[in-house]
C-alpha atoms as a PDB file:
ATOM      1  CA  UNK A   1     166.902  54.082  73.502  1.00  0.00           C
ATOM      2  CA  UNK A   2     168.235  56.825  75.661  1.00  0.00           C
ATOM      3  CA  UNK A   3     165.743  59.804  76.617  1.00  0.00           C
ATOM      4  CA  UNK A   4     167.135  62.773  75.634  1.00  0.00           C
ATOM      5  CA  UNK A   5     168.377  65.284  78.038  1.00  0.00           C
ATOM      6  CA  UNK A   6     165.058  66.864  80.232  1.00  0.00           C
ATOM      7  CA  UNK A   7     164.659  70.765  79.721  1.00  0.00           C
ATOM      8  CA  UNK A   8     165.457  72.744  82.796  1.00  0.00           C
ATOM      9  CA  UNK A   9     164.771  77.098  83.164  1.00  0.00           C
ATOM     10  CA  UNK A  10     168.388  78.289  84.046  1.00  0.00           C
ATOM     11  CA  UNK A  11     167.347  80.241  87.869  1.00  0.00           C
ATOM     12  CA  UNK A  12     168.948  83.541  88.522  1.00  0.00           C
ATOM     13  CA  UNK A  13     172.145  82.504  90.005  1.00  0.00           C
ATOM     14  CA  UNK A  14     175.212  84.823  91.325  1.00  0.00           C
ATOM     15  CA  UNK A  15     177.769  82.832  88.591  1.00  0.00           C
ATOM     16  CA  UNK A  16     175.345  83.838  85.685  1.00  0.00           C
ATOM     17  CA  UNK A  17     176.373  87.353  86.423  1.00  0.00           C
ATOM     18  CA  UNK A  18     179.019  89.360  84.926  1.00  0.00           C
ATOM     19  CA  UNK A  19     181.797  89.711  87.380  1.00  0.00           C
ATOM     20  CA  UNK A  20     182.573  93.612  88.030  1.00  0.00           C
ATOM     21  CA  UNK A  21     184.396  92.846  91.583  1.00  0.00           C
ATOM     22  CA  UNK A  22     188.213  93.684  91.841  1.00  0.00           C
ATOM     23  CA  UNK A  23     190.075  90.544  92.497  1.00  0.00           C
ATOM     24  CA  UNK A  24     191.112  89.982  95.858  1.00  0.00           C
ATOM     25  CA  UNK A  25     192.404  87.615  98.180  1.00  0.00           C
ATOM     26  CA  UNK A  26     188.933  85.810  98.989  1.00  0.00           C
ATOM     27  CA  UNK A  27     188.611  84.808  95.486  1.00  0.00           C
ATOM     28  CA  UNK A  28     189.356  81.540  93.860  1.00  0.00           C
ATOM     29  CA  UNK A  29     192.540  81.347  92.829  1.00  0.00           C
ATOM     30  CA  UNK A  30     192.186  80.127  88.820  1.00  0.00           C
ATOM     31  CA  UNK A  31     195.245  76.884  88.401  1.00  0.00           C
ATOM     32  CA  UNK A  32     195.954  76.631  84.961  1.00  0.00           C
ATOM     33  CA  UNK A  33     198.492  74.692  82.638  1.00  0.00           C
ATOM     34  CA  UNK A  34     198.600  77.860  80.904  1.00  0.00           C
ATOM     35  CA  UNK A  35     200.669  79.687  83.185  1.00  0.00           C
ATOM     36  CA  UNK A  36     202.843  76.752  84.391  1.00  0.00           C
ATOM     37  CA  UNK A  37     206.263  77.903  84.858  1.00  0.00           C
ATOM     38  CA  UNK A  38     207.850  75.080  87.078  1.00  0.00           C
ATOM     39  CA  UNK A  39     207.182  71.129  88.613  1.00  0.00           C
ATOM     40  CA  UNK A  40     206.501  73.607  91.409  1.00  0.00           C
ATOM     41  CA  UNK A  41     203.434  74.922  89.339  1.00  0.00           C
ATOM     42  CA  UNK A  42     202.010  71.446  88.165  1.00  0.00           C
ATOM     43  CA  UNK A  43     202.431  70.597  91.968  1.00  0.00           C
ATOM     44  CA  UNK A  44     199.635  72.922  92.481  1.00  0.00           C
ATOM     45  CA  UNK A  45     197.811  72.714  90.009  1.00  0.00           C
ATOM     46  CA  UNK A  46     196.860  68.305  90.775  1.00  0.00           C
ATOM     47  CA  UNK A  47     196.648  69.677  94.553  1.00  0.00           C
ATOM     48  CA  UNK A  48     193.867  72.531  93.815  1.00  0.00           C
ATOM     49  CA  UNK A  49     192.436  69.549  91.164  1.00  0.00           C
ATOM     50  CA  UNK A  50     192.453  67.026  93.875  1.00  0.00           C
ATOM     51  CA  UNK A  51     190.846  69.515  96.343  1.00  0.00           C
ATOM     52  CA  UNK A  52     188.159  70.341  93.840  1.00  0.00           C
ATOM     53  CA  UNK A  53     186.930  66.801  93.062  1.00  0.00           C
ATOM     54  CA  UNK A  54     187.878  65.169  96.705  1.00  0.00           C
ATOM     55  CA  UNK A  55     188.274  68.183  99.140  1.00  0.00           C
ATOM     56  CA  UNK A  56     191.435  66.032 100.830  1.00  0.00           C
ATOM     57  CA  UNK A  57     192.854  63.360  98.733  1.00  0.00           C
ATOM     58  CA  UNK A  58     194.805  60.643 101.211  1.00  0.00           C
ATOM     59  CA  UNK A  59     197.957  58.726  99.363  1.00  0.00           C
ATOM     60  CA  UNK A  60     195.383  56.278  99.049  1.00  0.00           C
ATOM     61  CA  UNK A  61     193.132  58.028  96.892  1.00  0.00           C
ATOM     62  CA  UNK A  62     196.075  59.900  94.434  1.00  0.00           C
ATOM     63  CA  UNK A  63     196.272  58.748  90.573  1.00  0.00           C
ATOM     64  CA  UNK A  64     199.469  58.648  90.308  1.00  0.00           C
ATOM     65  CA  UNK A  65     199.188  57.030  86.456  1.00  0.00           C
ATOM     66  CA  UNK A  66     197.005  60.740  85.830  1.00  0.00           C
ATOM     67  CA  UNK A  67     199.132  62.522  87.426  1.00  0.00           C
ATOM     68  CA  UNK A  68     201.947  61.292  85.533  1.00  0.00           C
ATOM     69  CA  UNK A  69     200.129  61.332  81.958  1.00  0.00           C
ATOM     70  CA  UNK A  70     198.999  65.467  82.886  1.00  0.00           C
ATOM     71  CA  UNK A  71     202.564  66.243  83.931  1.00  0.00           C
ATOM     72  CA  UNK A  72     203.777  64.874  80.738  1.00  0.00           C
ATOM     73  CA  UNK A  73     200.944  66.602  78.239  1.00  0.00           C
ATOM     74  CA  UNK A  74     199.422  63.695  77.530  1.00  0.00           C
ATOM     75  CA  UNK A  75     196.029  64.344  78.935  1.00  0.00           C
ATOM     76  CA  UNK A  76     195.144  67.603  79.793  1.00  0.00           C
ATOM     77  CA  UNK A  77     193.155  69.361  82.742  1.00  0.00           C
ATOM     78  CA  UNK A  78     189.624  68.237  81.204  1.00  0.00           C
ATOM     79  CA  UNK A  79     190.561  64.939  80.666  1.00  0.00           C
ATOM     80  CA  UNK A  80     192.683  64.815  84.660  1.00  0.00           C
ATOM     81  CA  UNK A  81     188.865  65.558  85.901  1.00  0.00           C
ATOM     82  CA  UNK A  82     186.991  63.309  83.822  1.00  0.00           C
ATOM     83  CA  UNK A  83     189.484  60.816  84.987  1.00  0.00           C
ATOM     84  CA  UNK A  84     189.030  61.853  88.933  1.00  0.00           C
ATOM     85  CA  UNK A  85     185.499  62.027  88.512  1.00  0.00           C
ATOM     86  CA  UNK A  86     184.887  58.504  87.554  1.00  0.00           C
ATOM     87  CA  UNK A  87     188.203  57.064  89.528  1.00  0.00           C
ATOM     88  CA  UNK A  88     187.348  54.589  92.810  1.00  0.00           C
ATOM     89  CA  UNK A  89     187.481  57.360  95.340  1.00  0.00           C
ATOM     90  CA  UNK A  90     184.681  59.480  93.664  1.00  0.00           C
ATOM     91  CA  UNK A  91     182.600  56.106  93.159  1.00  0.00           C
ATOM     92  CA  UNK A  92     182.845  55.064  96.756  1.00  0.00           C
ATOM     93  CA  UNK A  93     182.687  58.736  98.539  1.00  0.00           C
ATOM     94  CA  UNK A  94     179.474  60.490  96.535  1.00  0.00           C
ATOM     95  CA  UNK A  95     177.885  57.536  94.351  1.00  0.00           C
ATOM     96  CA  UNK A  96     177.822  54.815  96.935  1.00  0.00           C
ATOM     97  CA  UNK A  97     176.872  57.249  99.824  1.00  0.00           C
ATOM     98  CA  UNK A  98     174.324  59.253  98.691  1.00  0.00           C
ATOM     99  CA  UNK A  99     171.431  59.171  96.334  1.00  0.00           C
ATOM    100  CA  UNK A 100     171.224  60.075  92.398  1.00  0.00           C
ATOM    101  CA  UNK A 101     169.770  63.354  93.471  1.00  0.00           C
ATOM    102  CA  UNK A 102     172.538  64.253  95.533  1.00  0.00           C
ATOM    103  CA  UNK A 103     175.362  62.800  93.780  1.00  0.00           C
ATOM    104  CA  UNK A 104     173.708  64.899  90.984  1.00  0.00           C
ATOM    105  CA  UNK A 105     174.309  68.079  93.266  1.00  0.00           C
ATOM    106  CA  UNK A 106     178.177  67.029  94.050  1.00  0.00           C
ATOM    107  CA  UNK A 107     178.724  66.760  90.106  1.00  0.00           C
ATOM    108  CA  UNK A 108     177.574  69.733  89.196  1.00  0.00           C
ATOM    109  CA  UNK A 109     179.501  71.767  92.561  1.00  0.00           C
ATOM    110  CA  UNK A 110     182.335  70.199  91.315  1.00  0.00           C
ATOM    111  CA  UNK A 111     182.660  70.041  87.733  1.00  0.00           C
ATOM    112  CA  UNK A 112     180.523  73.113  86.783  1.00  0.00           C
ATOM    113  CA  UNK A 113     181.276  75.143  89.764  1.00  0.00           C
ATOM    114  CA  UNK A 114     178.035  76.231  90.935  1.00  0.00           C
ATOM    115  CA  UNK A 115     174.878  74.917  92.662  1.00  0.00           C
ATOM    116  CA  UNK A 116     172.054  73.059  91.093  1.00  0.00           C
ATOM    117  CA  UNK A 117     169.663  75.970  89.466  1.00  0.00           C
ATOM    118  CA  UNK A 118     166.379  73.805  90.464  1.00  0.00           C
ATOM    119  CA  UNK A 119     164.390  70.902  91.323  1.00  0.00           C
ATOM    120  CA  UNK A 120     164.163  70.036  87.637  1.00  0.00           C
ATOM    121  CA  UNK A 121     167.535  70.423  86.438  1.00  0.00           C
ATOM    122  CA  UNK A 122     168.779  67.971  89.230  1.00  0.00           C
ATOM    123  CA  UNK A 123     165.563  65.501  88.037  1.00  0.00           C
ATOM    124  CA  UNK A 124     166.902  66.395  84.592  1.00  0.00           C
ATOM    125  CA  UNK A 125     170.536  64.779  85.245  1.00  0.00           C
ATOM    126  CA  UNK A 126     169.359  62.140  87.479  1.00  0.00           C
ATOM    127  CA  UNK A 127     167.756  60.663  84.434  1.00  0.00           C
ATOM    128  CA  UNK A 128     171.162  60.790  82.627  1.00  0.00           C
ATOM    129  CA  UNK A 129     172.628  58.953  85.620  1.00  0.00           C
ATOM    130  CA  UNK A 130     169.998  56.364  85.423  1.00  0.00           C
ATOM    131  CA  UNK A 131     170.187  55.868  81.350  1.00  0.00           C
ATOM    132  CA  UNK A 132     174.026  56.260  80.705  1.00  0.00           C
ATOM    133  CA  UNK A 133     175.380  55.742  84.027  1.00  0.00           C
ATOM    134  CA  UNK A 134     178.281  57.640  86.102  1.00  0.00           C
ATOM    135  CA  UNK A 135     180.336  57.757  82.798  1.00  0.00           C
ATOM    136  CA  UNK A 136     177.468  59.241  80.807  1.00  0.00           C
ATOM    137  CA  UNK A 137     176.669  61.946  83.156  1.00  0.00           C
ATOM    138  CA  UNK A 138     180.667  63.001  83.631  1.00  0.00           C
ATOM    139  CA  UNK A 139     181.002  63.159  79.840  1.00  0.00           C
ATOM    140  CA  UNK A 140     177.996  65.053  79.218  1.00  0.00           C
ATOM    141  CA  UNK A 141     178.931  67.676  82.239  1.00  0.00           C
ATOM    142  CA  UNK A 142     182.665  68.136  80.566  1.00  0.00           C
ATOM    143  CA  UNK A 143     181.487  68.244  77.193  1.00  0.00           C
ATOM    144  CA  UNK A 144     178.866  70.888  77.905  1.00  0.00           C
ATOM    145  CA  UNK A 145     178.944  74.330  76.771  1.00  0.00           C
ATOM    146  CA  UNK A 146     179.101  75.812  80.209  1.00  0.00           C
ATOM    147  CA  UNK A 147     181.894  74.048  81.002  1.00  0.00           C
ATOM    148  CA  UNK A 148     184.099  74.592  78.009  1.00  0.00           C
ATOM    149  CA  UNK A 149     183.365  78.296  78.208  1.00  0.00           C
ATOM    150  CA  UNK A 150     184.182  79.153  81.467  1.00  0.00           C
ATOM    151  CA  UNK A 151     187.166  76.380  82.354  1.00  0.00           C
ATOM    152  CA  UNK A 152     188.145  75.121  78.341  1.00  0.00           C
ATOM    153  CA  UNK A 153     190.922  71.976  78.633  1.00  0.00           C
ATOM    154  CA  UNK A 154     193.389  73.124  80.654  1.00  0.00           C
ATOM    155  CA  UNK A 155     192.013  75.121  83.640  1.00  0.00           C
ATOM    156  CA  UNK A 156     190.609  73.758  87.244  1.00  0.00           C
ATOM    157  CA  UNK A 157     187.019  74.210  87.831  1.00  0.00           C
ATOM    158  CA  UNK A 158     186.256  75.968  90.426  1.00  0.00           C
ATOM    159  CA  UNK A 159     183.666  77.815  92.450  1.00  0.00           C
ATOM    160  CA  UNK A 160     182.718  80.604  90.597  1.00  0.00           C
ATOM    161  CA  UNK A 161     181.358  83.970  91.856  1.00  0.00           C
ATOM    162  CA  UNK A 162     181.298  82.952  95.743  1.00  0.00           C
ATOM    163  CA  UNK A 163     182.365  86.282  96.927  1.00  0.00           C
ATOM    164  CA  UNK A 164     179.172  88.790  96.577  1.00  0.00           C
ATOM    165  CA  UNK A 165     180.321  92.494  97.172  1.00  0.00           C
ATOM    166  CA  UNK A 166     177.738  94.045  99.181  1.00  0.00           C
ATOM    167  CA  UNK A 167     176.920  91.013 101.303  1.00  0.00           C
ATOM    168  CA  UNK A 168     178.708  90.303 104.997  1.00  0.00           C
ATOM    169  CA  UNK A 169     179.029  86.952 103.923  1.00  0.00           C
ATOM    170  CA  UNK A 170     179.057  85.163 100.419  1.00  0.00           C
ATOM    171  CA  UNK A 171     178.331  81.627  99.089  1.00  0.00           C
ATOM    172  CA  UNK A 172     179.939  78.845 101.594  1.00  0.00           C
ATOM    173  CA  UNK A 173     182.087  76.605  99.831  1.00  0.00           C
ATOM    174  CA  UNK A 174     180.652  73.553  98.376  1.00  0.00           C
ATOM    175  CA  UNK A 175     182.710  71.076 100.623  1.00  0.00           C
ATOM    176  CA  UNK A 176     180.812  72.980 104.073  1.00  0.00           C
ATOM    177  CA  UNK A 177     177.210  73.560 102.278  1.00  0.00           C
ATOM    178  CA  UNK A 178     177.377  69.851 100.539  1.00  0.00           C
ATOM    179  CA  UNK A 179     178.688  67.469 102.869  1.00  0.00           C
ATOM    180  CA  UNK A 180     180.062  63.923 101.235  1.00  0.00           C
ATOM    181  CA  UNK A 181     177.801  61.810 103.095  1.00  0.00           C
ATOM    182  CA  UNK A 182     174.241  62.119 102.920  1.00  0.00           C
ATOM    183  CA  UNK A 183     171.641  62.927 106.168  1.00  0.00           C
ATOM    184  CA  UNK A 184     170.895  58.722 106.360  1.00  0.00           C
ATOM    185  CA  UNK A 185     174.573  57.650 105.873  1.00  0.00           C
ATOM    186  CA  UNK A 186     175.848  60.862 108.574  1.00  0.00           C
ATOM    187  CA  UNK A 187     173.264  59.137 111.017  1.00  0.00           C
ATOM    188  CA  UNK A 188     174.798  55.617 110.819  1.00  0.00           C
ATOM    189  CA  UNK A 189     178.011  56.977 111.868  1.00  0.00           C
ATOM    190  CA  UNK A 190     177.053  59.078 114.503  1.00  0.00           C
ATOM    191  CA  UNK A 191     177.454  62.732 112.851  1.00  0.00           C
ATOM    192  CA  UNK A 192     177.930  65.300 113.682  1.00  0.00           C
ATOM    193  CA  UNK A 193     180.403  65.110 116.793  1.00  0.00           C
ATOM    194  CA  UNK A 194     181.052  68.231 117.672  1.00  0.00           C
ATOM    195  CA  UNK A 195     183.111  67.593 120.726  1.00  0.00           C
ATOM    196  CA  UNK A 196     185.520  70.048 120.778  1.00  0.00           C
ATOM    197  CA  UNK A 197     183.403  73.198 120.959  1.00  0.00           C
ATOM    198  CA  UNK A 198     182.852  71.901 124.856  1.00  0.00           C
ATOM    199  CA  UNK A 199     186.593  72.431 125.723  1.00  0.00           C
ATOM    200  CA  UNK A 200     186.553  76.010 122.986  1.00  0.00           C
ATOM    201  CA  UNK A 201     183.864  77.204 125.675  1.00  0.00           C
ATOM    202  CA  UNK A 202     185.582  76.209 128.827  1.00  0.00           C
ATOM    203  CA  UNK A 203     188.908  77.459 127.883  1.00  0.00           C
ATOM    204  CA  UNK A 204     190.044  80.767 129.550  1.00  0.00           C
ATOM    205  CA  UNK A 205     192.554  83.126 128.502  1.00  0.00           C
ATOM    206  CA  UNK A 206     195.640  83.179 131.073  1.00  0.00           C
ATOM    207  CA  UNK A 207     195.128  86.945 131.335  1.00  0.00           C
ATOM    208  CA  UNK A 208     191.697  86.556 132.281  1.00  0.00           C
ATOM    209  CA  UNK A 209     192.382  83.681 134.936  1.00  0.00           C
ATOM    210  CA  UNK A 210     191.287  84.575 138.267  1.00  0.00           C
ATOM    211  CA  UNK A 211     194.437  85.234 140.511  1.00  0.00           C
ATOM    212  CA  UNK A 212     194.588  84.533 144.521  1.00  0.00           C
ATOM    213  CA  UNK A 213     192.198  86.020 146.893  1.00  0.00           C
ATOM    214  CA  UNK A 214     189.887  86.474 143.999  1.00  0.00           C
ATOM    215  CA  UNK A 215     186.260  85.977 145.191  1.00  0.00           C
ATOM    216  CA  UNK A 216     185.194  83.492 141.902  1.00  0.00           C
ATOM    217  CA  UNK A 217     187.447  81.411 143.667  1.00  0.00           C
ATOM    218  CA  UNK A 218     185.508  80.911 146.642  1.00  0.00           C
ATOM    219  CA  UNK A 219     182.366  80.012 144.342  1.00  0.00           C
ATOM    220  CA  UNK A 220     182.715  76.413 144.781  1.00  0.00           C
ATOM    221  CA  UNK A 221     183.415  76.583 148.207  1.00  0.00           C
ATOM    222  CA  UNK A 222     180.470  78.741 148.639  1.00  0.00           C
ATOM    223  CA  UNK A 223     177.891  76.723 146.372  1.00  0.00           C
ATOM    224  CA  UNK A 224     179.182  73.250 148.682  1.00  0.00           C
ATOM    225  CA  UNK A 225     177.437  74.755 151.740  1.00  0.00           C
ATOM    226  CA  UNK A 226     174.061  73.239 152.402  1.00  0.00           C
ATOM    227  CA  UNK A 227     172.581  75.005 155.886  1.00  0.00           C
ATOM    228  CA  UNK A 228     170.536  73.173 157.303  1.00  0.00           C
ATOM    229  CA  UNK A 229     167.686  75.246 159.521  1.00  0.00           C
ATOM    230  CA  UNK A 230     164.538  73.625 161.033  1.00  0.00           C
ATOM    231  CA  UNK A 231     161.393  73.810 158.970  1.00  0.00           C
ATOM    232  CA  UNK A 232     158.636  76.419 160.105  1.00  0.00           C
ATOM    233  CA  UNK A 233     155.803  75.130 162.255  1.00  0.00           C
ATOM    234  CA  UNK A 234     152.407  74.638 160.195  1.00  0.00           C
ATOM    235  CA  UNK A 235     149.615  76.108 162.067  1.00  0.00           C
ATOM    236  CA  UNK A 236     146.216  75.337 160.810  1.00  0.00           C
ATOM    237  CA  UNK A 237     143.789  78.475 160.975  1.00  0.00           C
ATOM    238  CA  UNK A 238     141.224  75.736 162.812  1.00  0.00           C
ATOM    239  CA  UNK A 239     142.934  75.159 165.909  1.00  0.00           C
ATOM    240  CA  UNK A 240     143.728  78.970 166.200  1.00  0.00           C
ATOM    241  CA  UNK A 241     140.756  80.345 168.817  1.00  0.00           C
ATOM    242  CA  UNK A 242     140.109  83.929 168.028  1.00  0.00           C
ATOM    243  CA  UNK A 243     138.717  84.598 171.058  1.00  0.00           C
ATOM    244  CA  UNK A 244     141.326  84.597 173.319  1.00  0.00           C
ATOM    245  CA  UNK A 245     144.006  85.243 170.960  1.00  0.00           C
ATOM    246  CA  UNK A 246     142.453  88.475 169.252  1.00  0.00           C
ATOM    247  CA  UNK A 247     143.136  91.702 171.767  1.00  0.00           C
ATOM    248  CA  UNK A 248     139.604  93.380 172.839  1.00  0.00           C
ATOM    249  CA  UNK A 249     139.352  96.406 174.268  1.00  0.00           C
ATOM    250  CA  UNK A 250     136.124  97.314 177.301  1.00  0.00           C
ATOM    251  CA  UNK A 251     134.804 100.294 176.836  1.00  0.00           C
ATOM    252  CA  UNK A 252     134.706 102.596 179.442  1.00  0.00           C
ATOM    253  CA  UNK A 253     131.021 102.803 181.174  1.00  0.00           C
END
């Protein structure tokens, strides 16, 4: 018998907010089927799908047989995700890598568009990954409430409300705050290497390159020279005798 689905106390999160911002650049773009015009359209529209679910999807790890069956109106934008979601490449890059907590939190980022409230609703759907598998915790996330209310069948999820007006900086998105690999599996293959910011620091602009008879460019020459100079002599205050080396002065009789 499966348990039923553990209670969790929606958190006050930015998404749960009413959006009064005027739309700008920084904001998600919204891809839907309902405003496809062109192939050029539906081009998008698997790209920004493929970009949700995978962040970069290689030739490798396209659908080509879901891509064909959305371009066609067979399937439509729900059932695309439901059919990324539980394809090879998801398996092997969140399920495999990561723990049921965590591949809890990429589920959620991706198919709901927002972060995990708490503690308890990510202990909540880890049980439905444990009962009803991968399958059973995809179905339950696209058949949800939240989900049909804010995306419905044919539009992209998304990251909703990551722009917050009166903040310097929003939300990061959820491929930079959420890596795909967990901290054990990032160890085992040496990350992070961060080996360009090294060559970032050393580079200098050609305007601010020093030209000739510039003194930085005597630096090196000046920091090769070692002088060498003979050590002062240690005198120990013992062998010092005061009484011929201290000045004293007769008094006149």
């Amino acid at each position: 018998m499966a348990l039923p689905l553990l209670n969790y106390k929606p958190s006050s999160q930015n998404q749960r907010v009413a959006n009064y911002e005027v739309p700008g650049d920084e904001q998600s773009r919204i891809f839907s089927t309902d405003n496809i015009l062109d192939a050029t359209d539906m081009d998008a529209l698997i790209e920004a799908a493929y970009r949700q679910m995978f962040f970069y999807a290689f030739k490798w790890d396209r659908e080509p047989f879901l891509e064909s069956q959305l371009r066609n109106g067979q399937i439509t934008v729900r059932d695309f995700i439901r059919g990324l979601a539980l394809s090879k490449t998801f398996y092997n890059s969140f399920y495999e890598k990561n723990s049921n907590y965590k591949f809890v939190e990429h589920c959620v980022q991706k198919i709901l568009g927002r972060e995990v409230y708490n503690e308890r609703e990510k202990i909540a759907w880890s049980i439905v990954v444990a009962n009803k598998g991968i399958q059973g915790l995809v179905d339950q996330l696209l058949d949800s409430e939240e989900y049909l209310s804010n995306f419905g069948y044919s539009t992209v999820p998304y990251q909703r409300r990551r722009i917050l007006p009166g903040r310097v900086e929003g939300e990061r998105p959820i491929h930079i705050s959420n890596p795909r690999y967990d901290a054990y599996h990032r160890t085992q293959l040496g990350f992070p290497q961060i080996v360009w910011q090294s060559q970032v620091k050393r580079f200098v602009p050609q305007e601010k390159k020093a030209t000739a008879g510039n003194p930085s460019l005597f630096l090196g020459m000046a920091r090769s020279i070692s002088p060498t100079s003979a050590a002062p002599a240690r005198v120990s205050t013992g062998d010092i005798n005061i009484a011929t080396k201290v000045p004293y002065r007769k008094l006149s009789q």
